[in-house]
N, C-alpha and C. Protein backbone atom coordinates (compact mmCIF):
# COMPACT_ATOMS: atom_id res chain seq x y z
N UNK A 1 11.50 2.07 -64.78
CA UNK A 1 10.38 1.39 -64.17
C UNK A 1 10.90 0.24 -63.32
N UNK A 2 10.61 0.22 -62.38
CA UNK A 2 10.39 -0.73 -61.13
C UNK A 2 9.49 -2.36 -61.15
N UNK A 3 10.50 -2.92 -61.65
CA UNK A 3 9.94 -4.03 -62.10
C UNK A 3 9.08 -5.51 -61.11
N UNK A 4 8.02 -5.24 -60.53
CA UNK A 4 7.75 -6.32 -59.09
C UNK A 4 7.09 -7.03 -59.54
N UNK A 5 7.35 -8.51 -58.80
CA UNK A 5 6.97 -9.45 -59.45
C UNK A 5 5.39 -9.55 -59.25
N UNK A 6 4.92 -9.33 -57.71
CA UNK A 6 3.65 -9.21 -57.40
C UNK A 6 2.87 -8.35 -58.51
N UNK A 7 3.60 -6.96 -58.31
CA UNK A 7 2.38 -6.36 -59.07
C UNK A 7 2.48 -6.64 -60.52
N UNK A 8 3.67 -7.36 -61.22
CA UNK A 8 3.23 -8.02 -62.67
C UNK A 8 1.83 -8.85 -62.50
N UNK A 9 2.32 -9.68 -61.34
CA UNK A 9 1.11 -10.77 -61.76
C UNK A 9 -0.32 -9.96 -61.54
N UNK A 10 -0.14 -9.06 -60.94
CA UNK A 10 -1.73 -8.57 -60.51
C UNK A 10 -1.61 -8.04 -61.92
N UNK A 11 -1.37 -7.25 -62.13
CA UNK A 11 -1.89 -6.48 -63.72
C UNK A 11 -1.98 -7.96 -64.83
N UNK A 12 -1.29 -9.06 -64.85
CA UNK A 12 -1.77 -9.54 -65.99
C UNK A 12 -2.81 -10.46 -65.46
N UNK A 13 -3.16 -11.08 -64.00
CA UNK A 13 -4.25 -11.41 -63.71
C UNK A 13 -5.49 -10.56 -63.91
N UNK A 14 -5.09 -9.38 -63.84
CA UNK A 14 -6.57 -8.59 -63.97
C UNK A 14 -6.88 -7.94 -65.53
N UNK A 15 -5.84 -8.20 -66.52
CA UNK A 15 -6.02 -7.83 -67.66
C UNK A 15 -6.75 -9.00 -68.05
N UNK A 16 -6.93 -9.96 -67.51
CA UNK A 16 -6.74 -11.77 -68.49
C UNK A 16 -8.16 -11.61 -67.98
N UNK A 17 -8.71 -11.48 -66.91
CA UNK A 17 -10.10 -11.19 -65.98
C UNK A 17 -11.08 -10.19 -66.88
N UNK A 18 -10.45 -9.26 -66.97
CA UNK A 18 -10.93 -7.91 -68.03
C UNK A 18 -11.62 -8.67 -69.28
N UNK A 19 -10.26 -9.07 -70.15
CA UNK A 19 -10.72 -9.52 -71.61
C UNK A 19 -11.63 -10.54 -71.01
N UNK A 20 -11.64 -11.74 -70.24
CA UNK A 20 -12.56 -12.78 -70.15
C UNK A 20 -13.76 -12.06 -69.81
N UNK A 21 -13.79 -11.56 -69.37
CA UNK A 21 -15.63 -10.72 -69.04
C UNK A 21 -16.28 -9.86 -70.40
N UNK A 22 -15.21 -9.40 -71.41
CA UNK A 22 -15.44 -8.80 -72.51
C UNK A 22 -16.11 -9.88 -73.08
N UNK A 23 -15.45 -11.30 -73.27
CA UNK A 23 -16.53 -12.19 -73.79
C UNK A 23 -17.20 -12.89 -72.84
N UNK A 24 -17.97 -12.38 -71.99
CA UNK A 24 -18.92 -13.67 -71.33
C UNK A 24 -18.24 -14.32 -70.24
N UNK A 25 -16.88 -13.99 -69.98
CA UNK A 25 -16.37 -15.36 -69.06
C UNK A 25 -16.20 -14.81 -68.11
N UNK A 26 -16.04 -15.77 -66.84
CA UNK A 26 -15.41 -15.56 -65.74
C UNK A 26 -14.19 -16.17 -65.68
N UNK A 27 -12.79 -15.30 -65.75
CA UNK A 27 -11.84 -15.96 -64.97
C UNK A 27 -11.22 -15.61 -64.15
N UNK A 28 -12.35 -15.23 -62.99
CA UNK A 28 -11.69 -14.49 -61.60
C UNK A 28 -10.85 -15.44 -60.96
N UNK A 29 -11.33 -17.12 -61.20
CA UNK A 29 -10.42 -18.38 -60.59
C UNK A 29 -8.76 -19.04 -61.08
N UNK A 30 -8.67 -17.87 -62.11
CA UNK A 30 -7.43 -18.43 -62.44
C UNK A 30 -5.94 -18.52 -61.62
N UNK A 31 -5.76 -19.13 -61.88
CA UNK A 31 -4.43 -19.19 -61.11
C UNK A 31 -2.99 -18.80 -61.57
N UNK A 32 -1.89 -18.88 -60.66
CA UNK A 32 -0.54 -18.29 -62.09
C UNK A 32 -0.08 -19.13 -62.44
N UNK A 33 -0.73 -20.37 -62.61
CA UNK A 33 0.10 -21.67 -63.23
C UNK A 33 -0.72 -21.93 -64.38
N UNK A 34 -1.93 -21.62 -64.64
CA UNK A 34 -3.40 -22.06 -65.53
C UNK A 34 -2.75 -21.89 -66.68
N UNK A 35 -2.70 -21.92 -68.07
CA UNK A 35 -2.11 -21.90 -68.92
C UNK A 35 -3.66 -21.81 -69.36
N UNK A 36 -3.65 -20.19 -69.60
CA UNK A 36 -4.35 -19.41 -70.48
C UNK A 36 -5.05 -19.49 -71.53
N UNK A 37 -4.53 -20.43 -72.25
CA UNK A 37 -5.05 -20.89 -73.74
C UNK A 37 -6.38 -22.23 -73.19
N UNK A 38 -6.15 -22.86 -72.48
CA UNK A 38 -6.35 -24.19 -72.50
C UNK A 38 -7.44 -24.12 -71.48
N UNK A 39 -7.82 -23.31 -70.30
CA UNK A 39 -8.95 -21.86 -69.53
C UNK A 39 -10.09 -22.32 -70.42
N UNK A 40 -9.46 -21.93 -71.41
CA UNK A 40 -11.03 -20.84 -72.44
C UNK A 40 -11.99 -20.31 -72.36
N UNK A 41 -11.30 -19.23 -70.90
CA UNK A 41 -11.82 -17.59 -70.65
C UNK A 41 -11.25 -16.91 -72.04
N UNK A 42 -10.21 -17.00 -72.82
CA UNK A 42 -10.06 -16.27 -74.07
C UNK A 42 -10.24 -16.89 -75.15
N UNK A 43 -10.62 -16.25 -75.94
CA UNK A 43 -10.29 -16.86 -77.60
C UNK A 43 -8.91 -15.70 -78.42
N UNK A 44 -8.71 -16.47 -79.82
CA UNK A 44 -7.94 -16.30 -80.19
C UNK A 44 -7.45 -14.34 -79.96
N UNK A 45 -8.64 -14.35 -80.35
CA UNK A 45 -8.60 -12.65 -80.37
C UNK A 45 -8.03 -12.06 -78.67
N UNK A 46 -8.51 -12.37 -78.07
CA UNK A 46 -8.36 -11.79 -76.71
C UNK A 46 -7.01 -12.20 -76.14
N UNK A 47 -6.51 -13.31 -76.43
CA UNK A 47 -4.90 -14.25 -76.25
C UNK A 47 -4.40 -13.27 -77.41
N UNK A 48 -4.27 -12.41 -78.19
CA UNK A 48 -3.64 -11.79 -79.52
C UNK A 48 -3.83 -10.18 -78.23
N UNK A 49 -4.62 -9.74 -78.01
CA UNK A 49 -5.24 -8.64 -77.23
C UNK A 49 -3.98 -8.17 -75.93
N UNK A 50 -4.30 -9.33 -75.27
CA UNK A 50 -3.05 -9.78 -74.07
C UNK A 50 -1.88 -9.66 -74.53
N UNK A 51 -1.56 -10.04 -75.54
CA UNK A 51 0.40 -9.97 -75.80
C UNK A 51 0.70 -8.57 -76.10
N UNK A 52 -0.77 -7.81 -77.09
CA UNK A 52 -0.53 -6.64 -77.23
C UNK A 52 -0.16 -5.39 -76.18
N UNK A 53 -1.24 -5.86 -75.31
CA UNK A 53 -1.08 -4.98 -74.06
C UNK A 53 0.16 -5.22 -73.23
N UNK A 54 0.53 -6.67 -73.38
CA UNK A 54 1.71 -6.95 -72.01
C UNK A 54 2.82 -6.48 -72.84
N UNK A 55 2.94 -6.18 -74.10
CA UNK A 55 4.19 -5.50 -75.01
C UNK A 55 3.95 -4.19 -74.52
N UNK A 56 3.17 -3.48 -75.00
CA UNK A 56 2.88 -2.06 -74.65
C UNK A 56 2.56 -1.47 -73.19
N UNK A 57 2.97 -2.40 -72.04
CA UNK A 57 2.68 -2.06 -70.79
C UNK A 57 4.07 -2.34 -70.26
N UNK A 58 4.64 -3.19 -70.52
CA UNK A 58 6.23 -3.03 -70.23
C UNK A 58 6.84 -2.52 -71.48
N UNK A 59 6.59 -1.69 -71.86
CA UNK A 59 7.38 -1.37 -72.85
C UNK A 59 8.81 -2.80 -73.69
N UNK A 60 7.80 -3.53 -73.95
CA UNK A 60 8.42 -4.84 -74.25
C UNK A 60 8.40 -5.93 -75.10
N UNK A 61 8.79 -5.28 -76.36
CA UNK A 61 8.30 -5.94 -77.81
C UNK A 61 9.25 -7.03 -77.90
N UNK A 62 7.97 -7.85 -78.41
CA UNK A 62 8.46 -9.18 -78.42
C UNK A 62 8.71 -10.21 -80.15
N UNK A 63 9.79 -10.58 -79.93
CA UNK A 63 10.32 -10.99 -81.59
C UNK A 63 9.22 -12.31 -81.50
N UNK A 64 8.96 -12.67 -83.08
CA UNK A 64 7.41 -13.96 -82.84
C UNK A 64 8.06 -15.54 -82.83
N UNK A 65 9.59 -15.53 -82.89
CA UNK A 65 9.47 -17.06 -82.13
C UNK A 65 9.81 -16.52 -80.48
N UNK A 66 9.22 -15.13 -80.23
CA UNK A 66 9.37 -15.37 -78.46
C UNK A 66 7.66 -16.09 -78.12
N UNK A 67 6.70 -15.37 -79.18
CA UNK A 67 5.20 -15.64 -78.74
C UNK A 67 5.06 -17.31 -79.05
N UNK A 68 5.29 -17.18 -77.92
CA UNK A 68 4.92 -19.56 -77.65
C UNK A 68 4.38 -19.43 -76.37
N UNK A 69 3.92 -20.40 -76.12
CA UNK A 69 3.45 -21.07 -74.66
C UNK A 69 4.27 -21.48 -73.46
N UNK A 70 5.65 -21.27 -73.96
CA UNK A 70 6.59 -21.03 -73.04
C UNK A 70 6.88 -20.24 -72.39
N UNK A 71 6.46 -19.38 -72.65
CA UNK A 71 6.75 -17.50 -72.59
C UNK A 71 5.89 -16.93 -71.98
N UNK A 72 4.54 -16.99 -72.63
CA UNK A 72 3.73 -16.52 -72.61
C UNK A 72 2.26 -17.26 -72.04
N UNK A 73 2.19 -18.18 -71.98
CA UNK A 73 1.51 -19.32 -71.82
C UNK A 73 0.84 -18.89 -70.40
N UNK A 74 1.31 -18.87 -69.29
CA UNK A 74 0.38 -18.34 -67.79
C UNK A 74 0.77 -17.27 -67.48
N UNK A 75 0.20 -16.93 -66.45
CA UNK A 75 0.87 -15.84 -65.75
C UNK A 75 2.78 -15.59 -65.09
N UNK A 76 2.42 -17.04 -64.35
CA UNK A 76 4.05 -17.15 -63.86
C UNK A 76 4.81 -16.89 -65.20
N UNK A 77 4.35 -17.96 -66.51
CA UNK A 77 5.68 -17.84 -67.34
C UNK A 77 5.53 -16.29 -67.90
N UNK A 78 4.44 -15.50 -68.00
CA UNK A 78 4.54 -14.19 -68.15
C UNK A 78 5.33 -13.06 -67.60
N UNK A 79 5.77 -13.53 -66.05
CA UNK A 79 6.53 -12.55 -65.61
C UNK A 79 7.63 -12.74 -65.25
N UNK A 80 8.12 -14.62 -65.25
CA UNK A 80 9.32 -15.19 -65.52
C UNK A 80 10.12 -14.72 -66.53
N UNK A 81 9.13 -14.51 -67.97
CA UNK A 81 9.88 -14.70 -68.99
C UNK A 81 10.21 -12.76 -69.27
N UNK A 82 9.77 -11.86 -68.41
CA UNK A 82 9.36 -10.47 -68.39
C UNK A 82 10.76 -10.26 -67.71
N UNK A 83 10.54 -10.70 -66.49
CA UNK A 83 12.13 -10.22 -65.39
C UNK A 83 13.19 -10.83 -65.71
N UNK A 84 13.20 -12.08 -66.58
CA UNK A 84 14.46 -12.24 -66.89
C UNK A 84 15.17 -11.79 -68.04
N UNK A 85 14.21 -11.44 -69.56
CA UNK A 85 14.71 -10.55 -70.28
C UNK A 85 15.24 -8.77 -70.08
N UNK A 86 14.38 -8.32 -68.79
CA UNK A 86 14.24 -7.03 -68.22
C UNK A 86 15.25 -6.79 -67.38
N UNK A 87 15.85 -8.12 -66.80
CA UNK A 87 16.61 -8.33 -65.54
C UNK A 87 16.31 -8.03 -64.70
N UNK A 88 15.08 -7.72 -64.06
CA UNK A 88 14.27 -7.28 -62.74
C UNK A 88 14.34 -8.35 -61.55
């Protein structure tokens, strides 16, 4: 798999968009710096939802002191922290 940085961010911008409309929200305005948690377009469940999918969409299981807000926290650090373990 062909690892681009663009189309990371589009798929986890539009997954994060997805779950936020599952509950009620809009977060068509987010940005790739927004730090996801702190939004609250998600709750716990839907931020648990997201790691699941971004593991199982890059084929890319993640050990649980990787799941922090460093990592995982926005979009950028989502595909920062994606291409540099992936080496993409």
């Amino acid at each position: 798999m062909t690892l681009e940085r663009d189309a990371i961010k589009t798929a986890i911008r539009e997954k994060v968009i997805e779950l936020a409309n599952e509950l009620g929200e809009d977060a068509s305005d987010i940005n790739d710096d927004d730090i996801i948690p702190a939004t609250g377009a998600l709750d716990s469940a839907a931020i648990l939802a997201l790691v699941v999918w971004y593991e199982e969409a890059y084929d890319f299981p993640l050990k649980q002191e990787e799941i922090n807000i460093d990592n995982l926290g926005s979009i950028n650090a989502m595909v920062d922290f994606l291409l540099a373990r992936k080496g993409g």
